[in-house]
C-alpha atoms as a PDB file:
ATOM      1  CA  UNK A   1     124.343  37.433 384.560  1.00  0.00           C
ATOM      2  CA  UNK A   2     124.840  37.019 380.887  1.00  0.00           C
ATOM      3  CA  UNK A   3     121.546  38.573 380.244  1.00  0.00           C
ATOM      4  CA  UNK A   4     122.661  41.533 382.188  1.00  0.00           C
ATOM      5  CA  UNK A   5     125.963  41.537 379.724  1.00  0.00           C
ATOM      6  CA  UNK A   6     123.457  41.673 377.007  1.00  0.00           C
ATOM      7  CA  UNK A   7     121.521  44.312 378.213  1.00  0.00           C
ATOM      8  CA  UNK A   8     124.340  46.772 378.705  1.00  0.00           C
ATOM      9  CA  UNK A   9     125.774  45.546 375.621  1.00  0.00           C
ATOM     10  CA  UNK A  10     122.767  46.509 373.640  1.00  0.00           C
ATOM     11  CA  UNK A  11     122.444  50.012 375.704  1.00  0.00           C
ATOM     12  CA  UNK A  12     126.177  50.687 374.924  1.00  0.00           C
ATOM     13  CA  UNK A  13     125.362  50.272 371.271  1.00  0.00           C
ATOM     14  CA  UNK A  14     122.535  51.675 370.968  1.00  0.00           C
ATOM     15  CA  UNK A  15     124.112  54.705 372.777  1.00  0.00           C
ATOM     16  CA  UNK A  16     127.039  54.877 370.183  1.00  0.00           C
ATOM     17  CA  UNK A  17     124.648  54.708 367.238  1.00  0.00           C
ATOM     18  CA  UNK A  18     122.830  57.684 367.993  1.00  0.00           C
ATOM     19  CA  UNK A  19     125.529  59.879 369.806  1.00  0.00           C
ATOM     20  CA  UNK A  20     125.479  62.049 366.897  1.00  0.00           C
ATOM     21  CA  UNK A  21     122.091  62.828 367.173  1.00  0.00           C
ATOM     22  CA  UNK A  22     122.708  63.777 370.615  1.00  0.00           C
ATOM     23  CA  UNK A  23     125.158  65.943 369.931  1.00  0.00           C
ATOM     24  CA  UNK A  24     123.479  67.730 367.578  1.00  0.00           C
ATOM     25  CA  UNK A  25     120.850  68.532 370.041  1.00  0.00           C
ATOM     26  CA  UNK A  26     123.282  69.291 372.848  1.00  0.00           C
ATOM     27  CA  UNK A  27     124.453  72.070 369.920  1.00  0.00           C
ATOM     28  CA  UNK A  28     121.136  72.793 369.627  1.00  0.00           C
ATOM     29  CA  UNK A  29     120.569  73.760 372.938  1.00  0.00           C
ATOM     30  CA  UNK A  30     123.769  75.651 373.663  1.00  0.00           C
ATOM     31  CA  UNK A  31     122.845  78.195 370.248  1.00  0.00           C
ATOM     32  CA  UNK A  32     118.970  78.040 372.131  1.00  0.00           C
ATOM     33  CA  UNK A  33     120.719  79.184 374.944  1.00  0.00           C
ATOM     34  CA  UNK A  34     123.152  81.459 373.377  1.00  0.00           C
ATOM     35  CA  UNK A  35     120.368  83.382 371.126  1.00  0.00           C
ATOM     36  CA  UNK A  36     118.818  83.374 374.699  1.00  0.00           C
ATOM     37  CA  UNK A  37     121.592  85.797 376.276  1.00  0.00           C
ATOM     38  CA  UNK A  38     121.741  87.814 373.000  1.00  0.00           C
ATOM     39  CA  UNK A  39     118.359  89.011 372.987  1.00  0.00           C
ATOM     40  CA  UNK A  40     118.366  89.943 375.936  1.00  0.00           C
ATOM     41  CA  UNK A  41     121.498  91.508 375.913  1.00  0.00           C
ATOM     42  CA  UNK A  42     120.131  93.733 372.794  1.00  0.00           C
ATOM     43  CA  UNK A  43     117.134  94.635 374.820  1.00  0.00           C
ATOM     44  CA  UNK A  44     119.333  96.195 377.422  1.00  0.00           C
ATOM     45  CA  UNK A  45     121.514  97.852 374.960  1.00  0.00           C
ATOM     46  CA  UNK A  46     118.399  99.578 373.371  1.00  0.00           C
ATOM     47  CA  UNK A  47     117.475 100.482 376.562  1.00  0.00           C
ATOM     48  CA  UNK A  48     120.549 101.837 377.503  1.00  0.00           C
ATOM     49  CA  UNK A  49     120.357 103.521 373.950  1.00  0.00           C
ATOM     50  CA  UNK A  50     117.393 104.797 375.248  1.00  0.00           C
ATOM     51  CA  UNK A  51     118.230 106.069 378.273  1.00  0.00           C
ATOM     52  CA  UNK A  52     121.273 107.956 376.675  1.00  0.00           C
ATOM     53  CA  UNK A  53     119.076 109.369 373.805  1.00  0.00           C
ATOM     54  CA  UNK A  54     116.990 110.746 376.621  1.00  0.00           C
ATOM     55  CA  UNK A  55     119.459 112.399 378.797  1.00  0.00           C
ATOM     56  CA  UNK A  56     120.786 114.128 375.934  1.00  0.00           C
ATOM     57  CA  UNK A  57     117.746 115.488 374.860  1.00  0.00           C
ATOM     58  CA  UNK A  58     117.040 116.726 378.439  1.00  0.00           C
ATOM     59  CA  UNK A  59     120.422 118.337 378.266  1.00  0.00           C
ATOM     60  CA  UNK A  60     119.227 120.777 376.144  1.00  0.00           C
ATOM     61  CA  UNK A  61     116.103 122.361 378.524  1.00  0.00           C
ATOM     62  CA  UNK A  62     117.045 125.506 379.985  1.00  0.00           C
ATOM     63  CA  UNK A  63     115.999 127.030 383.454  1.00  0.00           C
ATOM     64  CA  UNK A  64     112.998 129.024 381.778  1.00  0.00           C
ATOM     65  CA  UNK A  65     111.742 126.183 380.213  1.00  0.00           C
ATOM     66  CA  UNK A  66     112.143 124.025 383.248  1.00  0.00           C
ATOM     67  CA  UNK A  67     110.520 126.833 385.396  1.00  0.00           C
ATOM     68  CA  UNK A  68     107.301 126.740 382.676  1.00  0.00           C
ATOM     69  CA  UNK A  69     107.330 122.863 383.102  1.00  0.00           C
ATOM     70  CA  UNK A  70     107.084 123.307 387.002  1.00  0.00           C
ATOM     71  CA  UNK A  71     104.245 126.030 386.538  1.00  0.00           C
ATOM     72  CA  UNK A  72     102.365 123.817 384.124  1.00  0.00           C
ATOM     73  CA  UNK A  73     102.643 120.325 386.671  1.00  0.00           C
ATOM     74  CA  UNK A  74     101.806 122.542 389.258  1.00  0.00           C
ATOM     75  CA  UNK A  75      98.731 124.010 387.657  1.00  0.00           C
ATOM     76  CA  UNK A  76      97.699 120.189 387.192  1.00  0.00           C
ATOM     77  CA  UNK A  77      97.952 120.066 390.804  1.00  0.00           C
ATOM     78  CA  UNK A  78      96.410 123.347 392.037  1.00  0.00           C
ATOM     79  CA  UNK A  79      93.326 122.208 389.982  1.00  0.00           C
ATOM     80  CA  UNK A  80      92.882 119.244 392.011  1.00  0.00           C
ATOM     81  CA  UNK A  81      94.090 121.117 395.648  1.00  0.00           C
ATOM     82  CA  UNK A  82      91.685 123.942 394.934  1.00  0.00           C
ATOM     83  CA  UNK A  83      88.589 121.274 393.912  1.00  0.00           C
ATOM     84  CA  UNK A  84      89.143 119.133 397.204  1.00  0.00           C
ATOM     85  CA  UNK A  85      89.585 122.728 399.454  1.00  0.00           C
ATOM     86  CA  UNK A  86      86.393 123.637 397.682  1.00  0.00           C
ATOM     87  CA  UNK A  87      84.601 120.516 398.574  1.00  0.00           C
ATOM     88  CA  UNK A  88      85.877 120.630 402.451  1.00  0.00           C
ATOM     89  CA  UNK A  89      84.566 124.211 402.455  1.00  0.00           C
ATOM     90  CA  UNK A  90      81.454 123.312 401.549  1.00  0.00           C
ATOM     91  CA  UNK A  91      80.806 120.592 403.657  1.00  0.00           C
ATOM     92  CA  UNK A  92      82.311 122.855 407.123  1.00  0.00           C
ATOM     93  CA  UNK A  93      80.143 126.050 405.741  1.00  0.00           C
ATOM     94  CA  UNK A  94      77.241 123.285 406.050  1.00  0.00           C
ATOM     95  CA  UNK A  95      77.919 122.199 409.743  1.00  0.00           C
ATOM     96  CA  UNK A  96      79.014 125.910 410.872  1.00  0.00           C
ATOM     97  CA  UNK A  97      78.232 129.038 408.635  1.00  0.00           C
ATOM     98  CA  UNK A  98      79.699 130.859 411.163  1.00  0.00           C
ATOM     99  CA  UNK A  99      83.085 130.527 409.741  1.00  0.00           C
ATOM    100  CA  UNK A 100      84.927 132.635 407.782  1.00  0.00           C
ATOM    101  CA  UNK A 101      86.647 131.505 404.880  1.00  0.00           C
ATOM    102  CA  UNK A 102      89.960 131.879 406.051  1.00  0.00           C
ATOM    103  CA  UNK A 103      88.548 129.914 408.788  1.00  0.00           C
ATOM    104  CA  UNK A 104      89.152 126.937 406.190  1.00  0.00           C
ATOM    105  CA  UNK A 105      92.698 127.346 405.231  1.00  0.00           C
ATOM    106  CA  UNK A 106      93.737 125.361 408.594  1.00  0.00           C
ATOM    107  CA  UNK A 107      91.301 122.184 407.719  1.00  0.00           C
ATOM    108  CA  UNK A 108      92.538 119.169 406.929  1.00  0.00           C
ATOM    109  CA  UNK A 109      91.948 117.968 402.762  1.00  0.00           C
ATOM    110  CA  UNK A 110      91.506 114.517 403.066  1.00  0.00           C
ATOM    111  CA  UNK A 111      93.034 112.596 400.125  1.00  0.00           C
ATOM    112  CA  UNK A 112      95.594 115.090 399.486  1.00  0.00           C
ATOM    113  CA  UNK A 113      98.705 113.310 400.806  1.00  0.00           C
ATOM    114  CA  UNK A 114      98.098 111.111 397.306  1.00  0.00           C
ATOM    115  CA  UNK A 115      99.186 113.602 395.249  1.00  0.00           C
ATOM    116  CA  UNK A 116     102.442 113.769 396.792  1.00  0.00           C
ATOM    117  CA  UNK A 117     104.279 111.216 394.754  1.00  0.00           C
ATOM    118  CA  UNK A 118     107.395 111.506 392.845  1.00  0.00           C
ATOM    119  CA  UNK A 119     108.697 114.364 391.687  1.00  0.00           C
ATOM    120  CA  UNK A 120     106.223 115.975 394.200  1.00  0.00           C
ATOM    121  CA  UNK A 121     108.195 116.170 397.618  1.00  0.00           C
ATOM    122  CA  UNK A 122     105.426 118.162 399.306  1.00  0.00           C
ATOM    123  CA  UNK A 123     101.996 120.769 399.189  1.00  0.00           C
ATOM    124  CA  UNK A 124     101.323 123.489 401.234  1.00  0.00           C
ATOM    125  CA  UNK A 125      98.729 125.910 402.073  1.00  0.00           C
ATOM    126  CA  UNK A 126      99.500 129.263 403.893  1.00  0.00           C
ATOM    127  CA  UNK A 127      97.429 131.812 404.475  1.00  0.00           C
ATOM    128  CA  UNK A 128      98.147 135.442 404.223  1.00  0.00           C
ATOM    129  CA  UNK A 129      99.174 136.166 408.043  1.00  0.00           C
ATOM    130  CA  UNK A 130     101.177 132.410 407.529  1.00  0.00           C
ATOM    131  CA  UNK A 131     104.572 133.824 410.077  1.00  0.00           C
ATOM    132  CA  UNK A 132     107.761 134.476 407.902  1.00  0.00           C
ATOM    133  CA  UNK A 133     109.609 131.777 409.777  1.00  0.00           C
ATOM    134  CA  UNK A 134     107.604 129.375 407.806  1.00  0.00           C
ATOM    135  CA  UNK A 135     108.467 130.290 404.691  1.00  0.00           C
ATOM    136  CA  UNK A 136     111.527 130.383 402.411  1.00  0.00           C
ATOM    137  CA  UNK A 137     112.359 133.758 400.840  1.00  0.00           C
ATOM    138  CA  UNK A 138     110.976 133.392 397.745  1.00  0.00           C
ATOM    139  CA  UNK A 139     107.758 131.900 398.866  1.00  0.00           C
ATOM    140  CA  UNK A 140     107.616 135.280 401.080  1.00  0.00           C
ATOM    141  CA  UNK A 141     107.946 137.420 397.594  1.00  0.00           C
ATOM    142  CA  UNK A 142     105.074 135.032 395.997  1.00  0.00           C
ATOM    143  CA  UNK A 143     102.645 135.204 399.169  1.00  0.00           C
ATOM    144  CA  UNK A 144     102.899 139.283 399.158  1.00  0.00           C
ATOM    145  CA  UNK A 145     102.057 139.224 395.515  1.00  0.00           C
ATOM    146  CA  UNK A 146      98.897 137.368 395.501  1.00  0.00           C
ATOM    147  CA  UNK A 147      97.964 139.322 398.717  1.00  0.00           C
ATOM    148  CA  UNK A 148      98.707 142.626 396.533  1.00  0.00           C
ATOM    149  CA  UNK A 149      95.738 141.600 394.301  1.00  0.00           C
ATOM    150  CA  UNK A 150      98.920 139.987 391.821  1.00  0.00           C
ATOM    151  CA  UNK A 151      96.666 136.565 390.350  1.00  0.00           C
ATOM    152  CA  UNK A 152      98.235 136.347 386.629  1.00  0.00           C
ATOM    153  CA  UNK A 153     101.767 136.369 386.941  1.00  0.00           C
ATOM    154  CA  UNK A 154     104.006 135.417 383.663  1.00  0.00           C
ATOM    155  CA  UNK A 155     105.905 132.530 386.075  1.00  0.00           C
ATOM    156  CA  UNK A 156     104.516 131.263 389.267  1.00  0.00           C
ATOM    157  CA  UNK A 157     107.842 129.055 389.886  1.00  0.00           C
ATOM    158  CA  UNK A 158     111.393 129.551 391.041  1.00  0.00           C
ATOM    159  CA  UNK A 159     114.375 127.448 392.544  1.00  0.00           C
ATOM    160  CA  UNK A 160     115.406 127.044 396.360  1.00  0.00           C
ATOM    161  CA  UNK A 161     118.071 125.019 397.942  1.00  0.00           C
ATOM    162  CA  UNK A 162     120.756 125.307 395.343  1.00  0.00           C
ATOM    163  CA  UNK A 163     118.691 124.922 392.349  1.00  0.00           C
ATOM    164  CA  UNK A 164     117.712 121.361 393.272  1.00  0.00           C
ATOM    165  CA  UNK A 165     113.805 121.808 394.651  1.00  0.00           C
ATOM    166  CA  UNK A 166     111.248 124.101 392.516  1.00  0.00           C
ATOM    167  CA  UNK A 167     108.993 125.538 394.203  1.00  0.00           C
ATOM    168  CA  UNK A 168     105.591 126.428 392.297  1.00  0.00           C
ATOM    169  CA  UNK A 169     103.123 128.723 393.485  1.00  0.00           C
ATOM    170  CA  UNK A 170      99.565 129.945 392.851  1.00  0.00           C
ATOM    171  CA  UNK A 171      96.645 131.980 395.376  1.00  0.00           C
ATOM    172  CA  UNK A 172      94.245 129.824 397.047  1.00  0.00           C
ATOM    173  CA  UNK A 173      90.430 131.077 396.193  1.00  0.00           C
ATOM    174  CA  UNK A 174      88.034 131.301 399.107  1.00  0.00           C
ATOM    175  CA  UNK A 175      84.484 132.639 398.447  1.00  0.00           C
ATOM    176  CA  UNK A 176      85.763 134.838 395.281  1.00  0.00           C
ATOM    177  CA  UNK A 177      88.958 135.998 396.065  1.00  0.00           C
ATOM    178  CA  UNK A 178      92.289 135.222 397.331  1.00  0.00           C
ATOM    179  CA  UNK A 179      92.820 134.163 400.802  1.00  0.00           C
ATOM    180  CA  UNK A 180      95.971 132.109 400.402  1.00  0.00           C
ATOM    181  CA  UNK A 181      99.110 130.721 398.862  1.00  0.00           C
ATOM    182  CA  UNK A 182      99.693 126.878 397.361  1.00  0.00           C
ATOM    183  CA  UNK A 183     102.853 126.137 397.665  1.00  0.00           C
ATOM    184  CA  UNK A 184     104.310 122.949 396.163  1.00  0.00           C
ATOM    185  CA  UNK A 185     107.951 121.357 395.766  1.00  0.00           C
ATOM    186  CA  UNK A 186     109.127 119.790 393.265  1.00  0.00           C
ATOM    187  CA  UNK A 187     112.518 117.283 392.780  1.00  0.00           C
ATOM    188  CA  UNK A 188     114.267 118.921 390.057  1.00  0.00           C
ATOM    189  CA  UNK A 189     116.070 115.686 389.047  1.00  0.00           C
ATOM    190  CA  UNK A 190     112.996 113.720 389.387  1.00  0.00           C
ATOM    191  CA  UNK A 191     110.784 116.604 387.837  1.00  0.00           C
ATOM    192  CA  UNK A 192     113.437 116.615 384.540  1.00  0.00           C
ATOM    193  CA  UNK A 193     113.306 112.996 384.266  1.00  0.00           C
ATOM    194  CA  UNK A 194     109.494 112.833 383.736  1.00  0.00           C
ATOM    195  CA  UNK A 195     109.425 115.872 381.089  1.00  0.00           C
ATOM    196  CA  UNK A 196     107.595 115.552 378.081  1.00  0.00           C
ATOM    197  CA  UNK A 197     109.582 117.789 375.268  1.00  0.00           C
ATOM    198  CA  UNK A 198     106.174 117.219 373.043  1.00  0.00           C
ATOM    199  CA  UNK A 199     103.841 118.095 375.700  1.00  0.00           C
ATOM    200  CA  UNK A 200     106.471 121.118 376.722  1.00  0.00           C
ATOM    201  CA  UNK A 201     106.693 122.709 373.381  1.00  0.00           C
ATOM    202  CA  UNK A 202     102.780 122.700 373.602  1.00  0.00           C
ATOM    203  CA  UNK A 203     102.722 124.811 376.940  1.00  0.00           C
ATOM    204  CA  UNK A 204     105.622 127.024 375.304  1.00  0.00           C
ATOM    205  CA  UNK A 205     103.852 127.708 372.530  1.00  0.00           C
ATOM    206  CA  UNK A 206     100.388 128.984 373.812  1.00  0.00           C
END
């Protein structure tokens, strides 16, 4: 038993001795911990600085420049569409030359539903007798256009649905000329949150 007594004793001492020492790590620890919080807390308040710094700059685009950010994403696009209609064209013309090529507006494009990602809410294809019903007003006025023989027009975008979808549209090429209309939608919100003013001032200065 008395060995025991010792034991704790010694423990007791030995615990009473260096107690300052473990306090000063116990403070060391707590400021660890504290430096901890307060980086990250500065990372989220540059972020948030960030953020801020961003909307306000984005304050500042107008509806004209918006509309020439929608035609140049959706020339990005229409690239790509047209490529993959091309391809499927090619490939039907080889297994039936019978076709026409409006035949090939009503095909399927395989692939194409990965291009519909944010702010892209959807991509058509119409084709010049595509019924009215179909169509929102001011895809009507675009599709007569490019059926007029209209392919360079100074803005190939507008707004629908209270100003919060763009719309951007451009003629579909079949065999040399136009047999068609692209029509894609764009998120405004989303589609202003992913401008580039640097890459913007590019397009609005060619």
């Amino acid at each position: 038993m008395a060995i025991f007594q010792n034991i704790f004793l010694y423990w007791m001492t030995s615990v009473m001795q260096n107690r300052n020492y473990i306090f000063l790590i116990l403070v060391s620890f707590i400021g660890l911990l504290s430096a901890c919080g307060d980086l990250e807390q500065s990372i989220k308040n540059r972020e948030s600085i960030a953020d801020e710094m961003k909307a306000r700059e984005l304050k500042f685009i107008t509806d004209d420049q918006l509309l020439k950010w929608s035609d140049h994403k959706g020339q990005e696009i229409t690239r790509i569409t047209q490529k993959m209609l091309n391809r499927a064209t090619l490939k039907l013309q080889g297994e039936d030359s019978t076709q026409q090529s409006q035949d090939f507006l009503t095909q399927e494009i395989a692939y194409l539903d990965t291009l519909i990602k944010s702010p892209v809410l959807k991509i058509e294809k119409y084709s010049f007798d595509t019924s009215k019903d179909k169509l929102s007003k001011v895809e009507q006025a675009f599709l007569v256009r490019y059926q007029n023989g209209e392919m360079n027009l100074p803005v190939q975008s507008a707004f629908l649905e209270g100003d919060s979808i763009l719309v951007y549209t451009s003629p579909i090429i079949l065999g040399g000329k136009p047999e068609g209309m692209w029509s894609i939608h764009f998120q405004r919100k989303n589609l202003v949150l992913q401008l580039d003013m640097k890459e913007l001032n590019k397009v609005l200065n060619q």
